[in-house]
Protein backbone atom coordinates (compact mmCIF):
# COMPACT_ATOMS: atom_id res chain seq x y z
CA UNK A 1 14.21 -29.83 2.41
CA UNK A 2 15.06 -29.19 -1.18
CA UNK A 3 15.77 -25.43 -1.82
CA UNK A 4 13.78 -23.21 -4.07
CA UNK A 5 14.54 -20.44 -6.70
CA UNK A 6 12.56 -18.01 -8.60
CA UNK A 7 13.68 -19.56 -12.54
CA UNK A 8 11.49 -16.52 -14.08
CA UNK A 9 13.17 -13.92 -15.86
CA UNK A 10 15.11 -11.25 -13.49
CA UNK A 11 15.16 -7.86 -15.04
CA UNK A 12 17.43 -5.24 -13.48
CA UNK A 13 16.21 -1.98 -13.23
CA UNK A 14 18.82 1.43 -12.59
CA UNK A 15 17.18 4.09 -14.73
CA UNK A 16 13.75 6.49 -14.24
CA UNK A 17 13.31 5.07 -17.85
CA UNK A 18 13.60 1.51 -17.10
CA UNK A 19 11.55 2.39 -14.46
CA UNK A 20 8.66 3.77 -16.42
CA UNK A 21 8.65 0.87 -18.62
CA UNK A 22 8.57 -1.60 -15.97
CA UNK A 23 5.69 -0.11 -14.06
CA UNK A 24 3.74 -0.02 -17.68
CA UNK A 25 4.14 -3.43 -18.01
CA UNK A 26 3.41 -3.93 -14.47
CA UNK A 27 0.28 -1.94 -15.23
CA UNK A 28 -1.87 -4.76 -16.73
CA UNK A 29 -1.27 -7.15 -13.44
CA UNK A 30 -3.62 -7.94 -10.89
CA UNK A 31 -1.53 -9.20 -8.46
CA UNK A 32 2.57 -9.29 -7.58
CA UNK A 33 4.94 -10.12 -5.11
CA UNK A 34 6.84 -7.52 -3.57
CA UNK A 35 9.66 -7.10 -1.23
CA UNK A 36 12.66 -4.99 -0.69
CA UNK A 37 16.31 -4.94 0.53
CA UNK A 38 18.24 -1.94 2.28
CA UNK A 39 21.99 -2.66 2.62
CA UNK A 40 23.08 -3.23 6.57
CA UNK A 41 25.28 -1.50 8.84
CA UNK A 42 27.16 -3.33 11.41
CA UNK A 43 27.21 -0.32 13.15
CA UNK A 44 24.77 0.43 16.27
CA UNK A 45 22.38 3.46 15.22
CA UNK A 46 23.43 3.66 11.24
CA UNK A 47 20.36 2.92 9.04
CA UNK A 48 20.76 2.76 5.76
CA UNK A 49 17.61 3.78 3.15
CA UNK A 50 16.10 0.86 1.34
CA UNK A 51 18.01 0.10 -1.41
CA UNK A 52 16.13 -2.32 -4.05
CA UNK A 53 12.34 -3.04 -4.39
CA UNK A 54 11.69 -6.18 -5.34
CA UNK A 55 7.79 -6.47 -8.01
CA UNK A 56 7.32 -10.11 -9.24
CA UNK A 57 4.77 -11.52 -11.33
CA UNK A 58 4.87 -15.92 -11.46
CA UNK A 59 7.29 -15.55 -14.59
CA UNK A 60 9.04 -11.97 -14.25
CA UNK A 61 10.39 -10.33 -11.38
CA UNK A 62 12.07 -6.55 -11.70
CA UNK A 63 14.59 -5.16 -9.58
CA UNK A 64 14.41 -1.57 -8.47
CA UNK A 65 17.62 0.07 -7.87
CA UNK A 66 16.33 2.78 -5.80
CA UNK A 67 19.41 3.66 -4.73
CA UNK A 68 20.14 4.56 -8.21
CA UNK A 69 16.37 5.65 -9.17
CA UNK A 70 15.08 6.92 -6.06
CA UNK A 71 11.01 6.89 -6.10
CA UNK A 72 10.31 7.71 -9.45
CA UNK A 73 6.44 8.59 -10.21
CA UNK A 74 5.32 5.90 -12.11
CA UNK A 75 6.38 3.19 -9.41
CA UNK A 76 4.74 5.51 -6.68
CA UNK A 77 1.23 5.37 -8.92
CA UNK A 78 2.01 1.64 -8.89
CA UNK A 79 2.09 1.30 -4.48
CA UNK A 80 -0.97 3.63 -4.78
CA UNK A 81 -3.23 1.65 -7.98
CA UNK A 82 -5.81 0.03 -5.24
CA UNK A 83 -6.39 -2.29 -8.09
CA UNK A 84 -3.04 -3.62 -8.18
CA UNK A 85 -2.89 -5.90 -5.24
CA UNK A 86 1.04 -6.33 -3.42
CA UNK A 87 1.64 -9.28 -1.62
CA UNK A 88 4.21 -9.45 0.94
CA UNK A 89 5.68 -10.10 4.38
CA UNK A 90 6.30 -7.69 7.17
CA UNK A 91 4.92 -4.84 4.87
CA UNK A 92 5.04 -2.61 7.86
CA UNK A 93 8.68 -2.31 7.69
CA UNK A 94 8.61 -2.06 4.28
CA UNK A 95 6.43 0.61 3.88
CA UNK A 96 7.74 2.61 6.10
CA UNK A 97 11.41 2.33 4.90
CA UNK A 98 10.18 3.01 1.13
CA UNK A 99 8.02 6.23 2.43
CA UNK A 100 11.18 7.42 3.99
CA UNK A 101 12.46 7.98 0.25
CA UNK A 102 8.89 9.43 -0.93
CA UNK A 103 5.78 9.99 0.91
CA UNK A 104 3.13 7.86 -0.74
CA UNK A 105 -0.28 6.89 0.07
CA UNK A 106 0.28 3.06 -0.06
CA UNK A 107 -3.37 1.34 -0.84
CA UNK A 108 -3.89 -2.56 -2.21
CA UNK A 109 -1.07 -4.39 -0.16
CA UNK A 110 -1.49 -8.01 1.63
CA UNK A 111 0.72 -8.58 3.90
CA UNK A 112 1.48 -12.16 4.21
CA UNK A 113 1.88 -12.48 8.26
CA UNK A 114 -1.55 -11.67 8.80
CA UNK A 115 -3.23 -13.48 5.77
CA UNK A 116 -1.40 -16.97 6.96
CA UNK A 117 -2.80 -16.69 10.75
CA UNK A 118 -6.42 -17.57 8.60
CA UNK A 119 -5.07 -21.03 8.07
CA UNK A 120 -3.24 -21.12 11.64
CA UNK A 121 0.47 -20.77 10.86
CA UNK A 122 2.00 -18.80 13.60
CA UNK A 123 5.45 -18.63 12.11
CA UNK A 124 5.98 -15.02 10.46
CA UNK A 125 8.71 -15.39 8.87
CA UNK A 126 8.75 -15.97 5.20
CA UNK A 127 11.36 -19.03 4.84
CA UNK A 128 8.76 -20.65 7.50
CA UNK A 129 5.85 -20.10 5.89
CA UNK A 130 7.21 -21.36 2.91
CA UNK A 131 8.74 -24.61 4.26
CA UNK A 132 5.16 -25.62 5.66
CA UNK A 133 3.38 -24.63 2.78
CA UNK A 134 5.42 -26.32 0.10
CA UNK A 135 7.90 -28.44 1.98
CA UNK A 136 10.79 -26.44 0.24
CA UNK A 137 13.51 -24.08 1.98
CA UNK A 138 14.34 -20.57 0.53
CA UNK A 139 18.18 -19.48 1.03
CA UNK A 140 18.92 -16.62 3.15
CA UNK A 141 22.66 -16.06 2.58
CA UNK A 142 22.51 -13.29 0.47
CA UNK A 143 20.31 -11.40 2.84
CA UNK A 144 23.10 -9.21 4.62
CA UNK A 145 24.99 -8.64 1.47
CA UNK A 146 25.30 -5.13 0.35
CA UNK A 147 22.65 -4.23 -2.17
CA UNK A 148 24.53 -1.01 -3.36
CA UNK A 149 27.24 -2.83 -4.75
CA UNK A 150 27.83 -1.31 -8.12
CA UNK A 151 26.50 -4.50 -9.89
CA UNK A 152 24.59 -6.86 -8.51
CA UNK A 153 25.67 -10.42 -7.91
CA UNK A 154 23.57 -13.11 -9.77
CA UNK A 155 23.35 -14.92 -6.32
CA UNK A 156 22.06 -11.27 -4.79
CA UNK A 157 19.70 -11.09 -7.99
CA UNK A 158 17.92 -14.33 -7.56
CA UNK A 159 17.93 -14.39 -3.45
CA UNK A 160 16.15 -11.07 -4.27
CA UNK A 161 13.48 -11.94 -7.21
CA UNK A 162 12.65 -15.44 -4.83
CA UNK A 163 11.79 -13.62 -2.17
CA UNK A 164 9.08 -11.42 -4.10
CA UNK A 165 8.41 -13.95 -6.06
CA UNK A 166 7.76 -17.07 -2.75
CA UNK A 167 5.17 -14.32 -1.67
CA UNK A 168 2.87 -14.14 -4.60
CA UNK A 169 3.45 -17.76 -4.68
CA UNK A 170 2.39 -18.29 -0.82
CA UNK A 171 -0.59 -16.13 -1.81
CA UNK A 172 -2.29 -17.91 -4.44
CA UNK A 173 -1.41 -21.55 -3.14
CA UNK A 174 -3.03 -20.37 0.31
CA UNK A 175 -6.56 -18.29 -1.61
CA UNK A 176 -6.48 -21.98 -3.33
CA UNK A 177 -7.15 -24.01 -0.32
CA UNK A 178 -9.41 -21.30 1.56
């Protein structure tokens, strides 16, 4: 299968005020794609905090260094805005790793494992989904790379704004068909 990548624009984010300015822009959205990455340990028992939340829109996906930025208020109004709806997979684990940073009250969120069991795909994860859906493969090599590296990798940046970006992509092509 021919591998995809998000060819959007990928805006790195490492400040509160970058921050700010992404979630106003963010704002005006009715839907994204969301994900996150937390940098592993190849040691039994060591967890590390999440480190980079990813919020894509078809054409613009921003990375959240929250290692850097922590939770900052305007992106925890943003997991809260109801009317913002965040589409992604396994959102369980994600939630819970991103309300280990900051307690939040997460509201509006899809998560992609359950929605796809409506059109009776059984595979959860997202590179499966995606493969039956569009016939394309997503790459997973940069997935155990270490997302507190001082600067990011362009390989690390795009493995990270596909991933959001396949789920509001899996989203819309499924609410097509339904």
């Amino acid at each position: 299968m021919p591998t995809v990548v998000f060819e959007g624009r990928i805006i790195t984010i490492d400040t509160v005020e970058a921050t700010d300015k992404a979630m106003k822009a963010l704002s005006g959205e009715t839907l994204i794609g969301l994900d996150t990455e937390t940098r592993p340990s190849f040691k039994k028992g060591v967890q590390h905090s999440v480190s980079l939340i990813q919020l894509s829109t078809a054409d613009t996906c921003f990375l959240i260094r929250l290692n850097r930025v922590d939770m900052p208020d305007s992106l925890i109004s943003l997991l809260e805005n109801k009317n913002i709806i965040k589409v992604g997979i396994s959102l369980h684990d994600d939630l819970q790793a991103l309300g280990k940073r900051k307690k939040f009250k997460p509201e509006g969120f899809i998560d992609l494992q359950k929605y796809v069991k409506e059109f009776g795909i059984e595979d959860m994860s997202l590179q499966k989904i995606f493969a039956i859906v569009f016939g394309q493969r997503i790459s997973k090599s940069q997935q155990l790379s270490n997302w507190e590296n001082d600067v990011l990798t362009d390989k690390q940046k795009a493995y990270a704004a596909t991933d959001a970006w396949a789920c509001l992509k899996l989203y819309n092509q499924l609410k097509q068909t339904k």
